[in-house]
N, C-alpha and C. Protein backbone atom coordinates (compact mmCIF):
# COMPACT_ATOMS: atom_id res chain seq x y z
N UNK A 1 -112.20 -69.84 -193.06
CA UNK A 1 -112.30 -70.71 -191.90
C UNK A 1 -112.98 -72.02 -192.28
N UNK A 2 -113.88 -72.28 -193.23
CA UNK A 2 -114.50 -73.21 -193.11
C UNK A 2 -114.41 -74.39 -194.54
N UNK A 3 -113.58 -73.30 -195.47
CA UNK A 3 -112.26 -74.20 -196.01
C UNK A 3 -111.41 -75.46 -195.33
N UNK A 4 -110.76 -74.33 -194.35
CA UNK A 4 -109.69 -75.00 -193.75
C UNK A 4 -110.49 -75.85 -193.33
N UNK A 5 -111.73 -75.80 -192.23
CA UNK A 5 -112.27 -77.25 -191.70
C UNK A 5 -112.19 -78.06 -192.42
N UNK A 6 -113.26 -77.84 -194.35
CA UNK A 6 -113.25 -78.90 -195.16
C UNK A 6 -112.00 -79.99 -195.24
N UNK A 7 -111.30 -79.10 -195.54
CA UNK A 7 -109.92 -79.50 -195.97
C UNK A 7 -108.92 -80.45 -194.47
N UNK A 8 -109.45 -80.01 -193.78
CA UNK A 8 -109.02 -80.57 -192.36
C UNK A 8 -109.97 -82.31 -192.65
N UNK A 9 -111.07 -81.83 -192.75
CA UNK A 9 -112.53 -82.96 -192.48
C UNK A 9 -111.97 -84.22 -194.06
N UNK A 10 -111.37 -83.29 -194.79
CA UNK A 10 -110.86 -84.34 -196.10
C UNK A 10 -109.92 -85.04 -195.47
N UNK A 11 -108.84 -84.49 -194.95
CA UNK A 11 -107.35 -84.68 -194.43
C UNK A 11 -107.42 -85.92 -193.54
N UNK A 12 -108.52 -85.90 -192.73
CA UNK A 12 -108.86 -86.99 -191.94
C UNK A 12 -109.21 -88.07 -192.51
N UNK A 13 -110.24 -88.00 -193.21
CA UNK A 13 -110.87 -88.98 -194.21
C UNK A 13 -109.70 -89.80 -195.27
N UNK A 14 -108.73 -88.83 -195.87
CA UNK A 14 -108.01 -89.62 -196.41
C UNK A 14 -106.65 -90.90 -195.71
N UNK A 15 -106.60 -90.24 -194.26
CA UNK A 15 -106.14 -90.79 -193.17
C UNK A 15 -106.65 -91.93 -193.14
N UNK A 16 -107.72 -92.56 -193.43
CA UNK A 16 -108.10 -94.01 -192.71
C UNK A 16 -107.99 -94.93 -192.90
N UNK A 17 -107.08 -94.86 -194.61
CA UNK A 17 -106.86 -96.30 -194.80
C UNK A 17 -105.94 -96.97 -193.84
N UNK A 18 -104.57 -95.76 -193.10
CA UNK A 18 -103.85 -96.45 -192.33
C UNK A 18 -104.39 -97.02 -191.17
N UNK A 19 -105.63 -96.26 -190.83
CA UNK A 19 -106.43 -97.12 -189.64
C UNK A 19 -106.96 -98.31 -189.66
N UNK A 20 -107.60 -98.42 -190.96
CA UNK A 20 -108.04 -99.35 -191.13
C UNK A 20 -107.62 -100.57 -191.36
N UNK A 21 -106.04 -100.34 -191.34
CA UNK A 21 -105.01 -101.91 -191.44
C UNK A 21 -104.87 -102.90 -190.31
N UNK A 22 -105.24 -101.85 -189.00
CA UNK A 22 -105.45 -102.23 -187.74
C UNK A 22 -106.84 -103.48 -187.65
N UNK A 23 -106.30 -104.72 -187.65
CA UNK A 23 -107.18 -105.51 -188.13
C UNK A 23 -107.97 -106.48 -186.50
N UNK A 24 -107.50 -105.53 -185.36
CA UNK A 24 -107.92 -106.64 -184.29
C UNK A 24 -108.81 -105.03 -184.00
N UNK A 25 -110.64 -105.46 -183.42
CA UNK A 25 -111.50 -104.37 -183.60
C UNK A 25 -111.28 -103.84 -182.29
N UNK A 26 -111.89 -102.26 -182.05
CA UNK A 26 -111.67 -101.97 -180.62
C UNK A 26 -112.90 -101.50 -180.30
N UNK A 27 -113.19 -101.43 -179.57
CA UNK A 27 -114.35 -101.11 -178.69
C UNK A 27 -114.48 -100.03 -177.31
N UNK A 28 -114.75 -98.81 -177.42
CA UNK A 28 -115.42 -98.19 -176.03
C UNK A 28 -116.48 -98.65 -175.12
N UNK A 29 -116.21 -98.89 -173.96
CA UNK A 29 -117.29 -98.84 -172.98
C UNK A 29 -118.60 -98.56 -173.66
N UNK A 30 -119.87 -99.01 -173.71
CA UNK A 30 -120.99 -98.87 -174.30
C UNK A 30 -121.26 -98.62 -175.80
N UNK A 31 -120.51 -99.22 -176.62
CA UNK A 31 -120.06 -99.02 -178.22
C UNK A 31 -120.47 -100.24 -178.74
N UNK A 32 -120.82 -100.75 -179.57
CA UNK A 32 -120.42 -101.66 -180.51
C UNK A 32 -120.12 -101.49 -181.71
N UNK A 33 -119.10 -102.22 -182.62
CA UNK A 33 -118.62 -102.23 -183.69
C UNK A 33 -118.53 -103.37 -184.84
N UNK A 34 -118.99 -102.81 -186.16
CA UNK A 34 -119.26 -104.18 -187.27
C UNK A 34 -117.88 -104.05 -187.81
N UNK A 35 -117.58 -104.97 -188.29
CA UNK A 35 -116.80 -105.19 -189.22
C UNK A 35 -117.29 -105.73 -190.35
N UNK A 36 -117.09 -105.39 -192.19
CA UNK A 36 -117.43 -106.14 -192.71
C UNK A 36 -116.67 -107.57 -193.41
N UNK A 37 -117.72 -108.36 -193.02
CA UNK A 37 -117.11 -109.68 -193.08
C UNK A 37 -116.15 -110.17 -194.74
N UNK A 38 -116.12 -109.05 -195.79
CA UNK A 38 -115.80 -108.68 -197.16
C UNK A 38 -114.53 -108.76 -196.87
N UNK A 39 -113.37 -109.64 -197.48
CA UNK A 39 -111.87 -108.79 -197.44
C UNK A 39 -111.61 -107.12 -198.30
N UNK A 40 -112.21 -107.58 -199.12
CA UNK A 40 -112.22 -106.55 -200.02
C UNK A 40 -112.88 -104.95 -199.96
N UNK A 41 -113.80 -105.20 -198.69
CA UNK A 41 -114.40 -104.22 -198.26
C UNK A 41 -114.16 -103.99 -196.42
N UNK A 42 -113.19 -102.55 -196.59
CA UNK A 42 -112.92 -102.16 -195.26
C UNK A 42 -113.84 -101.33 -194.76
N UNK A 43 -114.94 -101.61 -194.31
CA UNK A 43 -115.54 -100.64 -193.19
C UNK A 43 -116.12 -100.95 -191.92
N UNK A 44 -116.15 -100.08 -190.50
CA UNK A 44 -116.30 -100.25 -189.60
C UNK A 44 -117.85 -99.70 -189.20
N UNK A 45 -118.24 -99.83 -188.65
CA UNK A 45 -119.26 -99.10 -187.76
C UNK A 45 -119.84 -99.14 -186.19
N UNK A 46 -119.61 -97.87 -185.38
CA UNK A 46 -119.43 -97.42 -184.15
C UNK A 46 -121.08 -97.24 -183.63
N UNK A 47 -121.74 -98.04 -182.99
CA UNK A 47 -122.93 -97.30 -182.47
C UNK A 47 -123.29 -97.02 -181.14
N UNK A 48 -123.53 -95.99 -180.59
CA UNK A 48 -123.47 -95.45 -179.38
C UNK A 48 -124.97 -95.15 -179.18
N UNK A 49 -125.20 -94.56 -177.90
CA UNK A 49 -126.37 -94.06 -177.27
C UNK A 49 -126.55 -92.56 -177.92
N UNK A 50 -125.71 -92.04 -178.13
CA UNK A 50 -125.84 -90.75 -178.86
C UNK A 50 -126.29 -90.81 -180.39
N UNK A 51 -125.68 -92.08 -181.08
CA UNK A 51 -125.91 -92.04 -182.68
C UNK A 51 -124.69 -93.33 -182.86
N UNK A 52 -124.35 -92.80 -184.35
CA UNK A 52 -123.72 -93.99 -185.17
C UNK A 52 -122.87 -93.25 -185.61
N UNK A 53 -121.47 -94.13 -185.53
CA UNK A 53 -120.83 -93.61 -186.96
C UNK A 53 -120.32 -94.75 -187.52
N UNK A 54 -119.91 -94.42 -189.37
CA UNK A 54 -119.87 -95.50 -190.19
C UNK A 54 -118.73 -94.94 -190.94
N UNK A 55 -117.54 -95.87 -190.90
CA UNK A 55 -116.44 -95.25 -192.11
C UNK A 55 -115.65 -96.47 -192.73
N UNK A 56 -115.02 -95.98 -193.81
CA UNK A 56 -115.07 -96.96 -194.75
C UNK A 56 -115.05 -96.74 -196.13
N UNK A 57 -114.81 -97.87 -197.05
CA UNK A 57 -114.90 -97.80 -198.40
C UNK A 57 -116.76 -98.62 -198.22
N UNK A 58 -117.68 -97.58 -198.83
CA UNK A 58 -119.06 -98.15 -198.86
C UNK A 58 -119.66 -97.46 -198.17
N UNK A 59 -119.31 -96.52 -197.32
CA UNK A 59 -120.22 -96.36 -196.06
C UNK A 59 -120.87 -95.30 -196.71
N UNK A 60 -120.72 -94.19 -197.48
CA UNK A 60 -121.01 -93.36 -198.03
C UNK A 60 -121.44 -93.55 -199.53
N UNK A 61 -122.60 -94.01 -200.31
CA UNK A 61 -122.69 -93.75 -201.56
C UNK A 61 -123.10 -92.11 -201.89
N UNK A 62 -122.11 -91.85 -202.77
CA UNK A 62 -122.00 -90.98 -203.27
C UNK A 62 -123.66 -89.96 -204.05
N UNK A 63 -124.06 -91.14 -204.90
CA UNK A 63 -125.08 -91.17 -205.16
C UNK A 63 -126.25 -90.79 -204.93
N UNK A 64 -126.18 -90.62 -203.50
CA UNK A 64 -127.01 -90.63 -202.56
C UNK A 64 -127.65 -89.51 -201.62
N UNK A 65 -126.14 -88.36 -201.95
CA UNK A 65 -125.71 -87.26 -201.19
C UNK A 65 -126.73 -86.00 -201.58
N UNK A 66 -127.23 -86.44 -203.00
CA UNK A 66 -127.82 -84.63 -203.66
C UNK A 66 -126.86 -83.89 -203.89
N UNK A 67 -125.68 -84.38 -204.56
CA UNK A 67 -124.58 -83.26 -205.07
C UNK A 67 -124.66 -84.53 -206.54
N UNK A 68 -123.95 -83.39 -207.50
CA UNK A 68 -123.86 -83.87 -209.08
C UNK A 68 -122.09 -84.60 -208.14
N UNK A 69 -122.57 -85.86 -208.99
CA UNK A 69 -120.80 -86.76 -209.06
C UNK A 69 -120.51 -86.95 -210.48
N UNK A 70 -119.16 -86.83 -209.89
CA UNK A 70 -118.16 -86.14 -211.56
C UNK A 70 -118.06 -87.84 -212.57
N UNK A 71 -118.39 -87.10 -213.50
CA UNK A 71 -118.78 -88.96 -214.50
C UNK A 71 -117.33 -89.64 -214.65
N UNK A 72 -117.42 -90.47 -214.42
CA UNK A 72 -116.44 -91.75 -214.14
C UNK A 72 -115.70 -91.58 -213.30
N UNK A 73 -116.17 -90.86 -211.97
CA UNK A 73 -115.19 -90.62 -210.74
C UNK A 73 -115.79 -92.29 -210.25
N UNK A 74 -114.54 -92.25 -209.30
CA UNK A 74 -114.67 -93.92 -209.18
C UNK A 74 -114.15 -93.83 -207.15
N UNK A 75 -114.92 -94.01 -206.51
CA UNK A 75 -114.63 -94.23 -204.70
C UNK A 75 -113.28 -94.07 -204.47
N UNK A 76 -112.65 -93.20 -203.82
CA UNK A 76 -111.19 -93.21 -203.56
C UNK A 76 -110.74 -94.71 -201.83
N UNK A 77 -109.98 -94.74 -201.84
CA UNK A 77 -108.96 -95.90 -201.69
C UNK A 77 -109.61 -95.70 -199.66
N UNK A 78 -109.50 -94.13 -199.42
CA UNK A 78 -109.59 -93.65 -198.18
C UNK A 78 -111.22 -94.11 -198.14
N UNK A 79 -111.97 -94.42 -198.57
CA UNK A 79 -113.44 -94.99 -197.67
C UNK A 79 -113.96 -93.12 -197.71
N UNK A 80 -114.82 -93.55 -196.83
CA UNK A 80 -115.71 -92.65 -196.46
C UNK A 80 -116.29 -92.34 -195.23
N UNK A 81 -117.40 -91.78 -194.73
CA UNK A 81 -117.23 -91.39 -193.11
C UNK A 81 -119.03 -90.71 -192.98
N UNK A 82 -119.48 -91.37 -192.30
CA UNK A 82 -120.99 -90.63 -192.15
C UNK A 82 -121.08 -90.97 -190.33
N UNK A 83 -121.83 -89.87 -189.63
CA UNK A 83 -122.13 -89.63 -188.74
C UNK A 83 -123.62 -89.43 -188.43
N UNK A 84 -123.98 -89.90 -187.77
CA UNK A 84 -126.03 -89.65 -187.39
C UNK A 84 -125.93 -89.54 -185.77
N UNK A 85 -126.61 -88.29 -185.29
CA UNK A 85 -127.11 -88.67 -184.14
C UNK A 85 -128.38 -89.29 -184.31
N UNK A 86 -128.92 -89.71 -182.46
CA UNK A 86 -129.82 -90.35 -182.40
C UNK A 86 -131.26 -89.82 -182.36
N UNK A 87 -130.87 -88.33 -182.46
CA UNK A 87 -132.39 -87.64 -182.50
C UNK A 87 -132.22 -87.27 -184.09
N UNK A 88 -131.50 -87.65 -185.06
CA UNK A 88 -131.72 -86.95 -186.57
C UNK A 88 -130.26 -86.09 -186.24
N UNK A 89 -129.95 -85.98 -187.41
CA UNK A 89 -128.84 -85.31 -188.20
C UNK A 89 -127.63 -85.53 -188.42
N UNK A 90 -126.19 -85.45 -189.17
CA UNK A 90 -125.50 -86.18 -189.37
C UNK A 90 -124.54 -85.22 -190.04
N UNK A 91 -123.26 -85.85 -190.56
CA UNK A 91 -122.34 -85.36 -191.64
C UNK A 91 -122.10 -86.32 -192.70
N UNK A 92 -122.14 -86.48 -193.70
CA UNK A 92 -121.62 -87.33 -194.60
C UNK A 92 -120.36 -87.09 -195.46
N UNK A 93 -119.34 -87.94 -195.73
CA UNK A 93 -118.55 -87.30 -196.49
C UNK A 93 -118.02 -88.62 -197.30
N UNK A 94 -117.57 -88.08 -198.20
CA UNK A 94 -116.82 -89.02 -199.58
C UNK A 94 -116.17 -88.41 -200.44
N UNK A 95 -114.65 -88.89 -200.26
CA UNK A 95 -114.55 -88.53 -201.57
C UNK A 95 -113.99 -89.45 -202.61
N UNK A 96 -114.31 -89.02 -204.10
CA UNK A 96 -114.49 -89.84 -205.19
C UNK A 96 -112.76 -89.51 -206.02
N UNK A 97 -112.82 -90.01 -207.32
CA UNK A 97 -111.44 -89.51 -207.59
C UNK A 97 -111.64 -89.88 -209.18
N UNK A 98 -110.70 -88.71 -209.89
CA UNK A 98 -111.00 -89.19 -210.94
C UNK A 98 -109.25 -88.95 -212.11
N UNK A 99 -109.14 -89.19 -213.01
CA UNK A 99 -107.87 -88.82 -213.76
C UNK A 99 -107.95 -87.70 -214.69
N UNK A 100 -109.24 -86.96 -215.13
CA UNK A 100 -109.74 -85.62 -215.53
C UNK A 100 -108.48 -84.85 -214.87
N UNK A 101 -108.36 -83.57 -215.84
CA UNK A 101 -107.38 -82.52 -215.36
C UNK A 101 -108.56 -81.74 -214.25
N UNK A 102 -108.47 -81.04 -213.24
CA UNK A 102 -108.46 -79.81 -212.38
C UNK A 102 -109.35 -79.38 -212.93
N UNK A 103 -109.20 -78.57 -214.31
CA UNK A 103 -109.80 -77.35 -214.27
C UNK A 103 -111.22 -78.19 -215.10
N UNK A 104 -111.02 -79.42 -215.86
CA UNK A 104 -111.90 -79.93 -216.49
C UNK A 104 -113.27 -80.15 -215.49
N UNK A 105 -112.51 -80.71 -214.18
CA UNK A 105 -113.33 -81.06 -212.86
C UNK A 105 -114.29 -79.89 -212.68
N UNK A 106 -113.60 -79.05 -212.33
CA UNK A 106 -113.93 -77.32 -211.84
C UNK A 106 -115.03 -77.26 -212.63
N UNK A 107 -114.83 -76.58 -213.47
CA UNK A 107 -116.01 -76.37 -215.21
C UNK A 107 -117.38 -77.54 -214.56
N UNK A 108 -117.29 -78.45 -214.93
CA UNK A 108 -118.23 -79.43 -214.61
C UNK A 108 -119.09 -78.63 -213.44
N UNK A 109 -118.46 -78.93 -211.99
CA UNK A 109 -119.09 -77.86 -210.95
C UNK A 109 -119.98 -76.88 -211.04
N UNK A 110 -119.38 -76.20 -211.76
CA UNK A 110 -119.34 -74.64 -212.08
C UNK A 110 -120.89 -74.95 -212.60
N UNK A 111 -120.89 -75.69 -213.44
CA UNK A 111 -122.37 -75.96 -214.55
C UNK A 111 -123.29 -76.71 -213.91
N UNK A 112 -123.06 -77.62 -212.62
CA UNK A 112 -123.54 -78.52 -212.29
C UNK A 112 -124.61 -77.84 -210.62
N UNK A 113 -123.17 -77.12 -209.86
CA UNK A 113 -123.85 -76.69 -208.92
C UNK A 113 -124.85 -75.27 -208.82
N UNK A 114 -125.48 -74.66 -207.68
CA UNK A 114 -125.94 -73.52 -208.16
C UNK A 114 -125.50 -72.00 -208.21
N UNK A 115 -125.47 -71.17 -208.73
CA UNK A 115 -125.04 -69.95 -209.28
C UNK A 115 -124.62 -69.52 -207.68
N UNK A 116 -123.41 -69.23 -207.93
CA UNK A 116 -123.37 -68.43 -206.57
C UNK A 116 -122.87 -69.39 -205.47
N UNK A 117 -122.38 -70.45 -205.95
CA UNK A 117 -121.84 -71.70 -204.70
C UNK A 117 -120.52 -71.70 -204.42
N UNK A 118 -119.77 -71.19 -205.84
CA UNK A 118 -118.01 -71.72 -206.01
C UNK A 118 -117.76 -70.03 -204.70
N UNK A 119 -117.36 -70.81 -203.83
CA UNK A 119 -116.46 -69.65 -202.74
C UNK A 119 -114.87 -69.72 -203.27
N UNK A 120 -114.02 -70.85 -203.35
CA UNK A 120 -112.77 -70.58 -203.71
C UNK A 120 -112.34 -71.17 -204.93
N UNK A 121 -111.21 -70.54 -205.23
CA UNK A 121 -109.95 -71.16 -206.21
C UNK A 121 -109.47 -70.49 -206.35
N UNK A 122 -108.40 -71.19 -205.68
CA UNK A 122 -106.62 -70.62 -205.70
C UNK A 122 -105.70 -71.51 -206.03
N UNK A 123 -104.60 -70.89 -206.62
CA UNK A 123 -103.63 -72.06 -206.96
C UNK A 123 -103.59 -72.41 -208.06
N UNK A 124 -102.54 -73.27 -208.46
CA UNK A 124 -102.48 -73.77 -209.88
C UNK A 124 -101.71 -74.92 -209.47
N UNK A 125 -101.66 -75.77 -210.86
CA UNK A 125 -100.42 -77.48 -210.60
C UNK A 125 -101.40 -77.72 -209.29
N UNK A 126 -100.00 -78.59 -208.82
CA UNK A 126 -100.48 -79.46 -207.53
C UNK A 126 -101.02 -78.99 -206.09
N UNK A 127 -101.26 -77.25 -206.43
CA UNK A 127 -101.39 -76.86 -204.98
C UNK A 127 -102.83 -76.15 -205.43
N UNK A 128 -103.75 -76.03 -206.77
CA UNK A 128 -104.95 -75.42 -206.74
C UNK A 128 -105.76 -76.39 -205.65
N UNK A 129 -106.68 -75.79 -205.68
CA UNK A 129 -108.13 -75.88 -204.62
C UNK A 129 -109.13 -75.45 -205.01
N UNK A 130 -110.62 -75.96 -204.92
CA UNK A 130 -111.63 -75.15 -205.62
C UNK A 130 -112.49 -75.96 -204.35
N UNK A 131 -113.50 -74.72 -204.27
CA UNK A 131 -114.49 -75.41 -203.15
C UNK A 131 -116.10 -74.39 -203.59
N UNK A 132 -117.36 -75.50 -203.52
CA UNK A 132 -118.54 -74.95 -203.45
C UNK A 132 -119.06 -75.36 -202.67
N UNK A 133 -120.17 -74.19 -202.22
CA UNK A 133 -120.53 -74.10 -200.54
C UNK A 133 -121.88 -73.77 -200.84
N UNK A 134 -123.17 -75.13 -201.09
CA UNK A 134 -124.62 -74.18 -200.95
C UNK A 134 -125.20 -74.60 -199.12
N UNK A 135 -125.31 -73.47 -198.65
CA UNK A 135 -126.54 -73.46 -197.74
C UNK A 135 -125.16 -73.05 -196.29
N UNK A 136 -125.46 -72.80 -195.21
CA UNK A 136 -124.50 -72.33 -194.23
C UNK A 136 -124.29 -73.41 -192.97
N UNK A 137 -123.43 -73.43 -192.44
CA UNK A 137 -123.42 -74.39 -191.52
C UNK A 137 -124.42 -74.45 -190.34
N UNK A 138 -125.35 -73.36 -190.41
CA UNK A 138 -126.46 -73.63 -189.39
C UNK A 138 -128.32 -73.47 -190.08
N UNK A 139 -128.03 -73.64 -191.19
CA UNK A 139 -129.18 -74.37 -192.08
C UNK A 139 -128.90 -75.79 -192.03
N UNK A 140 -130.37 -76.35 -191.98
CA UNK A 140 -131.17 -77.57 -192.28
C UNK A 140 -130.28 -78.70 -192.77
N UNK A 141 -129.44 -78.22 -193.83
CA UNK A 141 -128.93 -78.48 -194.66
C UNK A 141 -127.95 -77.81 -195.45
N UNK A 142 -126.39 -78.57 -195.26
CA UNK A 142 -125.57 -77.80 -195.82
C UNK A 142 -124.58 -78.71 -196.68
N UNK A 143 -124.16 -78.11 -197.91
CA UNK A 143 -123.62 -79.08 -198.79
C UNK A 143 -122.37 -78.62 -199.49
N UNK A 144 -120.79 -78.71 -198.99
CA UNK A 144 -120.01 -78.85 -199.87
C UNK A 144 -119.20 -79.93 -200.77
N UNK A 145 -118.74 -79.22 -202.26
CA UNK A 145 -117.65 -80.10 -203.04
C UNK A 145 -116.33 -79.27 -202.84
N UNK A 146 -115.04 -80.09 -202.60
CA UNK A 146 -114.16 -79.87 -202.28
C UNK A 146 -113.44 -80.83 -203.15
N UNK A 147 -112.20 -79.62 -204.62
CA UNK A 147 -111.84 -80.17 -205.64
C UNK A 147 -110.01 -80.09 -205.27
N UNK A 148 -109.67 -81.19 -205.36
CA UNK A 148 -107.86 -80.63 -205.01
C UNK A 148 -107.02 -81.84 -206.29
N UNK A 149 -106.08 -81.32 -206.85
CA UNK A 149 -105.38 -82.61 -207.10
C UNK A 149 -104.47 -83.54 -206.29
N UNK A 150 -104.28 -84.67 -206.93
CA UNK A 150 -103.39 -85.24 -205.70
C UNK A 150 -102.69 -86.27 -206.29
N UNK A 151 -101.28 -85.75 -206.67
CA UNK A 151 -100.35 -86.81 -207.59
C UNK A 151 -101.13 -86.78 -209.28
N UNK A 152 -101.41 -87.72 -209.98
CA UNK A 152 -101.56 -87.79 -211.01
C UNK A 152 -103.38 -87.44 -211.48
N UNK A 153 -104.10 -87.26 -210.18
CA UNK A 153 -105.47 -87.64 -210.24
C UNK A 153 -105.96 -86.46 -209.42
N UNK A 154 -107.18 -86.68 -209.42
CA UNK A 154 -107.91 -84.98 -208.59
C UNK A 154 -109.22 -85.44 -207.81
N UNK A 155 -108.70 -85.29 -206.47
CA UNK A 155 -109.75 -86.05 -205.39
C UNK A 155 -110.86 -84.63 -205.60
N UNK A 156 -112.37 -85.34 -205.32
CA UNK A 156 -113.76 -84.34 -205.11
C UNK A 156 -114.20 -85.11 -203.86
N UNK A 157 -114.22 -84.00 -202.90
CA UNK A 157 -114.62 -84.61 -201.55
C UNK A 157 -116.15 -83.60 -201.56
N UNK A 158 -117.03 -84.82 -201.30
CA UNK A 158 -117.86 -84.39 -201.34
C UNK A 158 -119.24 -84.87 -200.03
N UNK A 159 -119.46 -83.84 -199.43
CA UNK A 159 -119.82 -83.43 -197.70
C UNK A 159 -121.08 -82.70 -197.70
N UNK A 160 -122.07 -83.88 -197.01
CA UNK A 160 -123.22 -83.19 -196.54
C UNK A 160 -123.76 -83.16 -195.33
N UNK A 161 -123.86 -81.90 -194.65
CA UNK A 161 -124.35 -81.75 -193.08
C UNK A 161 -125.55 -81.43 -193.20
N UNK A 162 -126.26 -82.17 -192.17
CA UNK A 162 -127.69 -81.80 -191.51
C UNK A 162 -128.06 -81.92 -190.10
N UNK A 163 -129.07 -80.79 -189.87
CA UNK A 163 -129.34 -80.72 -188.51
C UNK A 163 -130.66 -81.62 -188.88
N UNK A 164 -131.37 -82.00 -189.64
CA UNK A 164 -132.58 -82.87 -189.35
C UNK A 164 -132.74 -84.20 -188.91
C-alpha cells in the first residue's frame, strides 16, 4: 500500500513540468503565489493560512533531506514539491536522476541506508522498482528512497515526512 502511494506521490511530481508551462499564475481565494523571477528556474510557491507549499526545480535540495544522494545524480527536469503546515510538519520530495545502471543504484542504497530499510524489489529492465522505508508513517519522522528506471536513466525519488 504505501509503495503504491510512493509511486503515486512520484507520478505526480514527475507530472509538473506540464504544469508548469502554464505561464499566466493562479491564485485561490486567500493564497498567494511566487513565481521565480529566473527563466531558467520553474518554481512556484502557494501560501495559505494552513501552511505553504513549494514546487519546482529548487524547491527541494536534496542535500538537505538526511538521506545519502546517489554521486553525480543531478535534479530531474520534474522539480520538486515540499509541503509545511503552519503548526510544524511537512512532506518533502525530490527526485534526482542519474545514467548509473539499476542495480548499480540499488547496491549503493543497500550500503548507504540502514539494515533493514530495503522493503521492495521487483522486476527487472524497465519495469524493476526498489524502495527503502526507515521509520513508519506515523513516527516523527519518516523517510523513503524510491529507485525506478526510466528510458535510458534511473530516477531516485527521494521523500521525507514529518509530523514536527
Amino acid at each position: 500500500m504505501r509503495f503504491g502511494l510512493m509511486l503515486a506521490l512520484a507520478a505526480a511530481l514527475a507530472a509538473f513540468p506540464a504544469c508548469a508551462k502554464n505561464s499566466a499564475p493562479q491564485t485561490a481565494p486567500g493564497t498567494t503565489t511566487e513565481q521565480s523571477p529566473t527563466s531558467s528556474v520553474q518554481q512556484a510557491t502557494i501560501q495559505m493560512p494552513q501552511g505553504k507549499v513549494q514546487m519546482g526545480q529548487g524547491a527541494v535540495d536534496p542535500n538537505t533531506l538526511g538521506l545519502p544522494v546517489y554521486p553525480g545524480a543531478t535534479p530531474s527536469q520534474a522539480g520538486s514539491f515540499s509541503v509545511s503546515g503552519a503548526q510544524g510538519g511537512g512532506t518533502q520530495i525530490v527526485t534526482i536522476v542519474t545514467k548509473d545502471p539499476f542495480d548499480k543504484v540499488v547496491a549503493f542504497y543497500k550500503a548507504k541506508m540502514p539494515a533493514g530499510t530495503q522493503e521492495v524489489q521487483t522486476g527487472s529492465g524497465a519495469t524493476a522498482k526498489a524502495q527503502f522505508v526507515a521509520g513508519k508513517a506515523s513516527d516523527a519522522e519518516h523517510k523513503n528512497v524510491i529507485i525506478a528506471p526510466s528510458g535510458d536513466a534511473v530516477n531516485i525519488t527521494l521523500i521525507v515526512g514529518s509530523t514536527k
